[in-house]
N, C-alpha and C. Protein backbone atom coordinates (compact mmCIF):
# COMPACT_ATOMS: atom_id res chain seq x y z
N UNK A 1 22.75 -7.17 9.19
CA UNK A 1 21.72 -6.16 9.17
C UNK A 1 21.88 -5.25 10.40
N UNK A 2 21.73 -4.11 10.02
CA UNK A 2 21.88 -3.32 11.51
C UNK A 2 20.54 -3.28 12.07
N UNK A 3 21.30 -2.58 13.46
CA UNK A 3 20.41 -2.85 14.69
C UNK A 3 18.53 -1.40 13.86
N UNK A 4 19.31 -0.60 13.75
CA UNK A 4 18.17 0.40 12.89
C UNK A 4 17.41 -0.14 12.18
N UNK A 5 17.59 -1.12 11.05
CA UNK A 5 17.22 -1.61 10.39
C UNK A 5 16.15 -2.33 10.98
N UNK A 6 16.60 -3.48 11.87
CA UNK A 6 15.27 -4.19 12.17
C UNK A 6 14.74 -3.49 13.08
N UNK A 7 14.80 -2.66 13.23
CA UNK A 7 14.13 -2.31 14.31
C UNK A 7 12.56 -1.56 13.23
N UNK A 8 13.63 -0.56 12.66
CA UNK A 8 12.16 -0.22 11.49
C UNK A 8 11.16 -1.21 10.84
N UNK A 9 12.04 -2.49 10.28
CA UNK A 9 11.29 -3.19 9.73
C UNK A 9 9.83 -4.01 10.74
N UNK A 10 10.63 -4.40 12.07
CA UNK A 10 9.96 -4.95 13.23
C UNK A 10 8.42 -4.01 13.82
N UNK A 11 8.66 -1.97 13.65
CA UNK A 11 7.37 -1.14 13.96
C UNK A 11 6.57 -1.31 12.47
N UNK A 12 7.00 -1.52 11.02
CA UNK A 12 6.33 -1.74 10.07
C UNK A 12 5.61 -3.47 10.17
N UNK A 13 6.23 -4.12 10.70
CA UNK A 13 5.52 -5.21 11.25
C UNK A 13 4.66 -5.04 12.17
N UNK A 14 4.57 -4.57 12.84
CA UNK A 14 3.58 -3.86 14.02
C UNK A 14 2.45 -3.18 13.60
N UNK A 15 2.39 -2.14 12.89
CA UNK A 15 1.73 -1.33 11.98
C UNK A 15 2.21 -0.90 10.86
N UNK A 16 2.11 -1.32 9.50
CA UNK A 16 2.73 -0.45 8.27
C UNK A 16 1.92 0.84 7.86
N UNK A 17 1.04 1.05 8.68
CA UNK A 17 -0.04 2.65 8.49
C UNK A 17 0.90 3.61 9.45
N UNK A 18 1.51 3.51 10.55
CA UNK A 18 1.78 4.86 11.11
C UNK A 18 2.57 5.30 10.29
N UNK A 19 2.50 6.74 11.15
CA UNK A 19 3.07 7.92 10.62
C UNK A 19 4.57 7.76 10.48
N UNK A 20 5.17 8.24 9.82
CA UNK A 20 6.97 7.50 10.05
C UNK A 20 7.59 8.66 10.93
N UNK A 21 6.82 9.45 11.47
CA UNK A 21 7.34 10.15 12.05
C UNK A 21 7.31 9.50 13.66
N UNK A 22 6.06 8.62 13.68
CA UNK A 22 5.71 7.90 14.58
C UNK A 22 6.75 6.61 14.89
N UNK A 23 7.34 6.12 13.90
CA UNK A 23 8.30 5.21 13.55
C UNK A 23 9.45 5.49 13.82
N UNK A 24 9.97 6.84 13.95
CA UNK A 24 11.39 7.37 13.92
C UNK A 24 11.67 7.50 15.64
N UNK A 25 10.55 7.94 15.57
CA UNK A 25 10.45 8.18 17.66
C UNK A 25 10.38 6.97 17.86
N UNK A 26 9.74 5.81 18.02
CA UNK A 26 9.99 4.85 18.02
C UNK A 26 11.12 4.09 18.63
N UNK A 27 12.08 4.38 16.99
CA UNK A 27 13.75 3.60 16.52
C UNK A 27 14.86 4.91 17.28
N UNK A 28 14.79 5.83 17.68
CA UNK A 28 15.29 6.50 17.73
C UNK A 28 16.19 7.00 16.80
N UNK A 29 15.40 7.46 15.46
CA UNK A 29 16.37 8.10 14.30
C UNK A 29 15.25 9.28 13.99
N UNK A 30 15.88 10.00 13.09
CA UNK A 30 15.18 11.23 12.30
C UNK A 30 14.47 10.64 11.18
N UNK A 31 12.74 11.67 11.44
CA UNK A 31 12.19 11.02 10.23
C UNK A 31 12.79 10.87 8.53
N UNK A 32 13.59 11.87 8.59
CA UNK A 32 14.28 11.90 6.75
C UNK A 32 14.87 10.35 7.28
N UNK A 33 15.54 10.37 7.96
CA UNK A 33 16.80 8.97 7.87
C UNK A 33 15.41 7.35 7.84
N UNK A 34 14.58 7.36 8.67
CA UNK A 34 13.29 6.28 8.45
C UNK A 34 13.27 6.65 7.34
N UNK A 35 12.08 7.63 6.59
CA UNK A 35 12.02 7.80 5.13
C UNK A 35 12.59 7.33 4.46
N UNK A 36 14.42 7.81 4.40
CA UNK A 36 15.19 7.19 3.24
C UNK A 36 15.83 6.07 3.45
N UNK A 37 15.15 5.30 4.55
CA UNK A 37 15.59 3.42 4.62
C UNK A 37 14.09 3.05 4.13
N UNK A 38 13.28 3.17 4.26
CA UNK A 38 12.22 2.79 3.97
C UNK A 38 12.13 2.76 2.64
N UNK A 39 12.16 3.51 1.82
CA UNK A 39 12.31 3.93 0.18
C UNK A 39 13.12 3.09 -0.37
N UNK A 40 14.73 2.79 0.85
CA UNK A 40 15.93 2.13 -0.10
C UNK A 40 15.31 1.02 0.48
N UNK A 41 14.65 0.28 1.04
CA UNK A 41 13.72 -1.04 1.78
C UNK A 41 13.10 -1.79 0.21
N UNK A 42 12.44 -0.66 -0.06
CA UNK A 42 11.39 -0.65 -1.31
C UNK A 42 12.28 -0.89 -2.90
N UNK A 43 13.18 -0.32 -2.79
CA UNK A 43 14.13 -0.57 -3.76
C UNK A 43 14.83 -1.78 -3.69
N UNK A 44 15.32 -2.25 -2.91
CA UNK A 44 15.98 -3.75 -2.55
C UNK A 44 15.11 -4.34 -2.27
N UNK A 45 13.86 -4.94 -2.31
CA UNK A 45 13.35 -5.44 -2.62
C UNK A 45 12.86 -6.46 -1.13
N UNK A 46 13.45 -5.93 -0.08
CA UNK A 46 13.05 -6.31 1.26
C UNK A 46 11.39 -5.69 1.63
N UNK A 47 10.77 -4.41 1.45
CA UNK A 47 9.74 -4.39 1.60
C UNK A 47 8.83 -4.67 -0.03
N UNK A 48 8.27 -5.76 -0.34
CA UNK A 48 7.15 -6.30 -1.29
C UNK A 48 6.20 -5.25 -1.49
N UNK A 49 5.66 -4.58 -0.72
CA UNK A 49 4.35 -4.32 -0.95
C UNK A 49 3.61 -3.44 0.62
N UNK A 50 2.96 -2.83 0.81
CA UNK A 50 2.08 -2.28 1.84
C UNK A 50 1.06 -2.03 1.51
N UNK A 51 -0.27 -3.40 1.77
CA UNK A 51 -1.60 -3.36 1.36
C UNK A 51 -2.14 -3.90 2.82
N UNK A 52 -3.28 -3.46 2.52
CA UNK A 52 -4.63 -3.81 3.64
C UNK A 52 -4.38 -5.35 2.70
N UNK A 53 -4.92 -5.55 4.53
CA UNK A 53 -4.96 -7.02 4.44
C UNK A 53 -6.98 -7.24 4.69
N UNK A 54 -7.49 -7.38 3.98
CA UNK A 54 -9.10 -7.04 3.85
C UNK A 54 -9.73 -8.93 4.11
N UNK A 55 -10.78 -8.88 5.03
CA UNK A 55 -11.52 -10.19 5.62
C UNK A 55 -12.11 -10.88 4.31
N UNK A 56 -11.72 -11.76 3.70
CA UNK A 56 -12.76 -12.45 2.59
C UNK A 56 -13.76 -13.17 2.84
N UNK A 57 -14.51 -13.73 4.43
CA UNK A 57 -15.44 -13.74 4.74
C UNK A 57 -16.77 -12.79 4.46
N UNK A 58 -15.98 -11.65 5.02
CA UNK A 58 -16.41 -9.99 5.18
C UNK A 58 -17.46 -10.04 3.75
N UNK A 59 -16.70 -10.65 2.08
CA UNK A 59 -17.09 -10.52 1.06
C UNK A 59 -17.73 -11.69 0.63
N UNK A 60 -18.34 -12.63 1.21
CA UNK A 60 -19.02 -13.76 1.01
C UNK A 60 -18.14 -15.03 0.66
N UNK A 61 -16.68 -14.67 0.44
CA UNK A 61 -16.03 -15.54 0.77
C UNK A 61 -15.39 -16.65 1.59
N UNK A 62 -16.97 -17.21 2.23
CA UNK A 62 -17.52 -17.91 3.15
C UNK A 62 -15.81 -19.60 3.35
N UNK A 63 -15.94 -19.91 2.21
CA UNK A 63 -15.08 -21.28 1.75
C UNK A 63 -13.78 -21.02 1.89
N UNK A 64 -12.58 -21.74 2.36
CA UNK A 64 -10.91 -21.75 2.28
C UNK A 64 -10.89 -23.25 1.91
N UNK A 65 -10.24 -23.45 0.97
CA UNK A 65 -9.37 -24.95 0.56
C UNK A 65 -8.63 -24.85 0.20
N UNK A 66 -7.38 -25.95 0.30
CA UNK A 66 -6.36 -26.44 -0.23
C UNK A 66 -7.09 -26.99 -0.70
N UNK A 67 -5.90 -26.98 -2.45
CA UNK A 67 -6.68 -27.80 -3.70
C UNK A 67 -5.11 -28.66 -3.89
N UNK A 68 -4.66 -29.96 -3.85
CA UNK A 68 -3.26 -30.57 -4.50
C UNK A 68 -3.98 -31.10 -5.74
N UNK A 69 -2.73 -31.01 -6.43
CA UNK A 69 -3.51 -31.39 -7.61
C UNK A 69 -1.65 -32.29 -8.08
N UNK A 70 -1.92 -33.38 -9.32
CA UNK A 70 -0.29 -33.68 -9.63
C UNK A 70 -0.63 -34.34 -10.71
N UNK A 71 0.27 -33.68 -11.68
CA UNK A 71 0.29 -33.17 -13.21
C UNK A 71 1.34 -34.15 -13.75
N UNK A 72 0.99 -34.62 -14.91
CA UNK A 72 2.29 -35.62 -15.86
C UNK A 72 3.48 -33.82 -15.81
N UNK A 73 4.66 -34.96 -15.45
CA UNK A 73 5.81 -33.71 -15.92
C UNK A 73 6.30 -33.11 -16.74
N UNK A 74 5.39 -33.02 -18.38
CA UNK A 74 5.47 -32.50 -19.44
C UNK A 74 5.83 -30.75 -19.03
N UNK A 75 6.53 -30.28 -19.12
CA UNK A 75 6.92 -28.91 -18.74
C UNK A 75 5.46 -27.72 -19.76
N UNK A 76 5.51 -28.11 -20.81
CA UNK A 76 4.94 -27.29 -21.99
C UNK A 76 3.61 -27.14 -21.00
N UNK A 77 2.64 -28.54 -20.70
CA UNK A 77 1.66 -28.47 -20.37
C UNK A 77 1.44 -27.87 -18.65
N UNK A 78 2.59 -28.01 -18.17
CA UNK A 78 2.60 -27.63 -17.05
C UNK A 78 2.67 -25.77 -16.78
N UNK A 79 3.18 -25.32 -17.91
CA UNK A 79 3.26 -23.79 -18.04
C UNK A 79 1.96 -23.18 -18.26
N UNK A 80 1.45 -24.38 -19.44
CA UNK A 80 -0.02 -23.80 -19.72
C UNK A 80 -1.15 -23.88 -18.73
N UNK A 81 -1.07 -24.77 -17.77
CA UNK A 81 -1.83 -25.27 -16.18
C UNK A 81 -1.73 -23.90 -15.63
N UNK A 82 -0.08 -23.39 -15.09
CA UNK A 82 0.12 -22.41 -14.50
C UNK A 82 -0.46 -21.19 -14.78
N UNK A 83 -0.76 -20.79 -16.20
CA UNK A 83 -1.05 -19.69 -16.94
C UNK A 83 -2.68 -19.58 -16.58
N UNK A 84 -3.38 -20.36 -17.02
CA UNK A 84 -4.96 -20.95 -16.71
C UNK A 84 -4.62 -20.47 -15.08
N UNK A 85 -4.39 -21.22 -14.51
CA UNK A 85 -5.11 -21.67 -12.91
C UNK A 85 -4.72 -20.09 -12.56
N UNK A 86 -3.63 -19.14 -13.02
CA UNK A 86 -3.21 -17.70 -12.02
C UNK A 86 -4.45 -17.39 -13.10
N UNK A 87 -5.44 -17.21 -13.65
CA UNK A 87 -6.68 -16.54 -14.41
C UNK A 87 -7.64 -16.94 -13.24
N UNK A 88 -7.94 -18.15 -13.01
CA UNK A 88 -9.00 -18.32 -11.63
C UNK A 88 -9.22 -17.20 -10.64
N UNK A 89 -10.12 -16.32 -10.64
CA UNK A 89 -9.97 -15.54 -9.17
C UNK A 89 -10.12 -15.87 -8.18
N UNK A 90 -10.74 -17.70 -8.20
CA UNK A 90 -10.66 -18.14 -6.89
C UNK A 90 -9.30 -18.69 -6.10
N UNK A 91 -8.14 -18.55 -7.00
CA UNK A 91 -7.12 -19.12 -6.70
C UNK A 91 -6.63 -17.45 -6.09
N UNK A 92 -6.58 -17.45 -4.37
CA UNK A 92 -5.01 -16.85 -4.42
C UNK A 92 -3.46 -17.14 -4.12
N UNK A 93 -3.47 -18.29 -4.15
CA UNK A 93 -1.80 -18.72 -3.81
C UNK A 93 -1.94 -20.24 -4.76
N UNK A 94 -0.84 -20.06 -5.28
CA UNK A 94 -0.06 -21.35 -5.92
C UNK A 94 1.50 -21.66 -5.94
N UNK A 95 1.65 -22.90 -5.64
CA UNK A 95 2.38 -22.97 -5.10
C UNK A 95 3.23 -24.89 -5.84
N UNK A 96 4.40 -24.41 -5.88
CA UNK A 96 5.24 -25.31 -6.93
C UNK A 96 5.67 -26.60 -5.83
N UNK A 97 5.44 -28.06 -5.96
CA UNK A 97 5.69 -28.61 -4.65
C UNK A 97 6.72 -29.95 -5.02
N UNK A 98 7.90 -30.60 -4.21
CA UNK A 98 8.46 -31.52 -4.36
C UNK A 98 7.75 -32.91 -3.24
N UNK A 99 7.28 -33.78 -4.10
CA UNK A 99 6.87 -35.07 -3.36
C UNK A 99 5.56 -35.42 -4.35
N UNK A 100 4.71 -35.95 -3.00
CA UNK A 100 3.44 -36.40 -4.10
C UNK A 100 3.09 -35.82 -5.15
N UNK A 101 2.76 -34.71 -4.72
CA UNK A 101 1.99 -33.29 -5.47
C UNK A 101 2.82 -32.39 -6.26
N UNK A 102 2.55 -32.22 -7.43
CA UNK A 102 3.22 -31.11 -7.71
C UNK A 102 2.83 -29.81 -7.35
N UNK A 103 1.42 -29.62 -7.59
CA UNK A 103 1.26 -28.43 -6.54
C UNK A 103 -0.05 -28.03 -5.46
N UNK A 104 0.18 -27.06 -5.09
CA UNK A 104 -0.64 -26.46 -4.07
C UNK A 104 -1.43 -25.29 -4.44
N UNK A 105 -3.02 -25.26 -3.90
CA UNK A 105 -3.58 -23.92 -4.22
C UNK A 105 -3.94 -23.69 -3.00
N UNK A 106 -4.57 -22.64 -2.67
CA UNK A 106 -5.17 -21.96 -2.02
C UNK A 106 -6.40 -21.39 -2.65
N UNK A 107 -7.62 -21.91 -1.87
CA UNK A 107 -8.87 -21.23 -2.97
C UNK A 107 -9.63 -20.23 -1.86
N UNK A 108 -10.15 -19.51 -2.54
CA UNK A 108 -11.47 -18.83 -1.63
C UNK A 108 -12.62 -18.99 -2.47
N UNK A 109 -14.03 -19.50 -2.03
CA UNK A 109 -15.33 -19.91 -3.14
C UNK A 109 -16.35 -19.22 -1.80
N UNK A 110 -16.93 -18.84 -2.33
CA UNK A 110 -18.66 -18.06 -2.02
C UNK A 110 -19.32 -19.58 -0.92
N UNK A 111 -19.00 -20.97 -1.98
CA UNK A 111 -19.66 -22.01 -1.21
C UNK A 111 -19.40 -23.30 -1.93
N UNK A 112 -19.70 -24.41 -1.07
CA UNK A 112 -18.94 -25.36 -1.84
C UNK A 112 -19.66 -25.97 -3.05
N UNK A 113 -20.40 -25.24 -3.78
CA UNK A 113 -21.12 -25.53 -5.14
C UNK A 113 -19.41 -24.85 -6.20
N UNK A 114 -19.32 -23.38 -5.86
CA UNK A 114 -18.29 -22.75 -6.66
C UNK A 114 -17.05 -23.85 -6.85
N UNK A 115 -16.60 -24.07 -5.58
CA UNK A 115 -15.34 -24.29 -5.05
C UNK A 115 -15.64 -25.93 -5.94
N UNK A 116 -16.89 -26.85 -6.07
CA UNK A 116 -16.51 -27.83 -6.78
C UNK A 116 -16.45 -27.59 -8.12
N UNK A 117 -17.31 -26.55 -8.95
CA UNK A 117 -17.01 -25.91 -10.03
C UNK A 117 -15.71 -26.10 -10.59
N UNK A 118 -15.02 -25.17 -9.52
CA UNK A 118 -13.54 -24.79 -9.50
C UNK A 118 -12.40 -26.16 -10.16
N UNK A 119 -12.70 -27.15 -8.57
CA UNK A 119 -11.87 -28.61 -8.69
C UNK A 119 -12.38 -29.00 -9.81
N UNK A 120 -13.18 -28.89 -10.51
CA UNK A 120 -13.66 -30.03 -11.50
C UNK A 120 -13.18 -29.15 -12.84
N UNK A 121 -12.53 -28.16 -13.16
CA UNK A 121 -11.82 -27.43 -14.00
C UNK A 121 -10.63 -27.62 -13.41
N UNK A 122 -10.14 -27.26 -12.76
CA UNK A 122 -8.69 -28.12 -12.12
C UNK A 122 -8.33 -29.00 -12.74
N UNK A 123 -8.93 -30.29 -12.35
CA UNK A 123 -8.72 -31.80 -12.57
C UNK A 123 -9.25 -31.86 -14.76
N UNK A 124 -9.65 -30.75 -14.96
CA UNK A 124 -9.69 -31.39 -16.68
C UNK A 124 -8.96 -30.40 -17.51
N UNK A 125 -7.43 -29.94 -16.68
CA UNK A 125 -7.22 -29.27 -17.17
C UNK A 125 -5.63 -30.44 -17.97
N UNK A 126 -5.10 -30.32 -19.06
CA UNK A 126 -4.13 -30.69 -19.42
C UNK A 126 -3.27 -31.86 -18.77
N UNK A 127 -3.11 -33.08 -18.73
CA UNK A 127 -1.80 -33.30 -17.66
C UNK A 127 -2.13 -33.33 -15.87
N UNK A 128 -3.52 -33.18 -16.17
CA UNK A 128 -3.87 -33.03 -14.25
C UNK A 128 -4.36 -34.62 -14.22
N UNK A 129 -3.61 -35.36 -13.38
CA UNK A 129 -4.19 -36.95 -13.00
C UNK A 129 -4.94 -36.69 -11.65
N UNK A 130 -4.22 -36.04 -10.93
CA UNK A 130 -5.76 -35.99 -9.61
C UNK A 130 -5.50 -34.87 -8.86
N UNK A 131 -6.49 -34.33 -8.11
CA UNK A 131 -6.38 -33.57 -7.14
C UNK A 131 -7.01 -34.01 -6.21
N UNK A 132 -7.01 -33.72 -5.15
CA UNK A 132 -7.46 -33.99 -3.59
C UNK A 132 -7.50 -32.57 -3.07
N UNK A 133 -8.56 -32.37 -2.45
CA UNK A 133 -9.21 -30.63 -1.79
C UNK A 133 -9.19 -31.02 0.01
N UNK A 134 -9.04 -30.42 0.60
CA UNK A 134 -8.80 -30.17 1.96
C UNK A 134 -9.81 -28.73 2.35
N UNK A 135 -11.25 -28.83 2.87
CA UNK A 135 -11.76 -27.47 3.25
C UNK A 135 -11.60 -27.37 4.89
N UNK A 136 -11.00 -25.78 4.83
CA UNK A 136 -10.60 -25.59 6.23
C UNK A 136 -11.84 -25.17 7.10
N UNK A 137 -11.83 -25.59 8.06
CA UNK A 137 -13.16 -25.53 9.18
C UNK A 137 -13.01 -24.34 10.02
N UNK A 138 -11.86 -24.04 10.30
CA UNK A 138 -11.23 -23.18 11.41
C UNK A 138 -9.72 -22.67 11.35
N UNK A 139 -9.21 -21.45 11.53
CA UNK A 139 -7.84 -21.20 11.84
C UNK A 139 -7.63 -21.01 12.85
N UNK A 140 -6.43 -21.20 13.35
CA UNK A 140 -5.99 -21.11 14.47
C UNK A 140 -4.78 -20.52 14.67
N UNK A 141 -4.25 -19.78 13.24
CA UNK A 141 -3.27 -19.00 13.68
C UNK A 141 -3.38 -18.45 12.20
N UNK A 142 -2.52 -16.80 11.92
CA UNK A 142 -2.71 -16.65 10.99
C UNK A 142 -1.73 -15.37 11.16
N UNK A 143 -0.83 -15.40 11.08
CA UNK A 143 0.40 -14.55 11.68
C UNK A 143 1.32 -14.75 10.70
N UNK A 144 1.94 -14.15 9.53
CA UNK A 144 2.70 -14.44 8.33
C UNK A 144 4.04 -13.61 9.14
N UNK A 145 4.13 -12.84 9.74
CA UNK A 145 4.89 -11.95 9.91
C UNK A 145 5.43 -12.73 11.33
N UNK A 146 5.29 -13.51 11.68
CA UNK A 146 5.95 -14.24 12.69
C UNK A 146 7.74 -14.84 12.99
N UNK A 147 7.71 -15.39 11.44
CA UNK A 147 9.00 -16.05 11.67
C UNK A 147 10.11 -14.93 11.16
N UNK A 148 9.39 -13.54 10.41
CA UNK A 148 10.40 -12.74 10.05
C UNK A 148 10.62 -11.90 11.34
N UNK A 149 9.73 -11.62 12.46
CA UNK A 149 9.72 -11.15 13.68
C UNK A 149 11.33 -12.44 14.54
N UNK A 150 10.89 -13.31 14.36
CA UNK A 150 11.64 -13.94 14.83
C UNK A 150 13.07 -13.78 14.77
N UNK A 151 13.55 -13.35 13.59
CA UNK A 151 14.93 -13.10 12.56
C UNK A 151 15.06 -11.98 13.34
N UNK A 152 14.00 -11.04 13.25
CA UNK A 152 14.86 -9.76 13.17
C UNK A 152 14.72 -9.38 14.86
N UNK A 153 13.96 -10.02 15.48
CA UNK A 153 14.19 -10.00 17.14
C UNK A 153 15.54 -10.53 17.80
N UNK A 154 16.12 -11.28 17.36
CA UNK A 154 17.33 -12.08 17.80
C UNK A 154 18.32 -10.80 17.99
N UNK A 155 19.06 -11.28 18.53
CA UNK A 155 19.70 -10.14 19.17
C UNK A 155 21.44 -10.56 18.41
């Protein structure tokens, strides 16, 4: 990867709102040349997405749990689990797992009346033998963009 490269990707880690003109001064390149890495970024499939990252507290989304849940390995029923549980709006991350569990959620619930709602449709869904919920009390770090900082800082 060239040195330009991370360097853009590293001020879009920083802020993905400035100006790219702000970005180019920065990296020391011309805004067309940022622009048209950024675009070919978006095309290869290195930049995902550029969204606000919005507080779900903020929206009464008071609750965070991990939900494990581990399913007979019938594939059929396991597609249809997958299909169901990405319909939940309390689910935003799922996640495919090797060991105990087959998988992992991530929930957000208003309060823990919803959030048992939730588990108790979980657990009667197809092929689900148990789940176990984990509610988080506190974070203490919350930095996604860390270990790709890491990559592209190395020299």
């Amino acid at each position: 990867m060239k040195d330009l490269d991370k360097k853009i990707f590293l001020e879009l880690l920083r802020d993905a709102e400035q100006p790219v003109v702000d970005i180019a001064e920065k990296v020391g390149a011309s805004r067309q040349t940022v622009s048209k890495k950024i675009k070919e970024f978006k095309q290869s499939g290195f930049i995902k997405d550029l969204k606000a990252r919005l507080e779900p507290e903020k929206f009464g989304l008071n609750i965070r749990a991990y939900v494990f849940l581990q399913e007979d390995p019938e594939d059929e029923a396991r597609k249809r689990n997958e299909e169901t549980i990405n319909e939940f709006h309390q689910v935003s991350k799922f996640f495919r797992l090797f060991g105990r569990f087959s998988g992992i959620l991530e929930v957000r619930a208003e309060d823990r009346d919803e959030l048992t709602d939730l588990v108790k449709e979980i657990h009667e869904l197809e092929g689900v033998s148990e789940t176990e919920t984990f509610i988080v009390h506190s974070q203490v770090k919350d930095k996604p963009e860390d270990p790709l900082k890491g990559i592209l800082e190395e020299k």
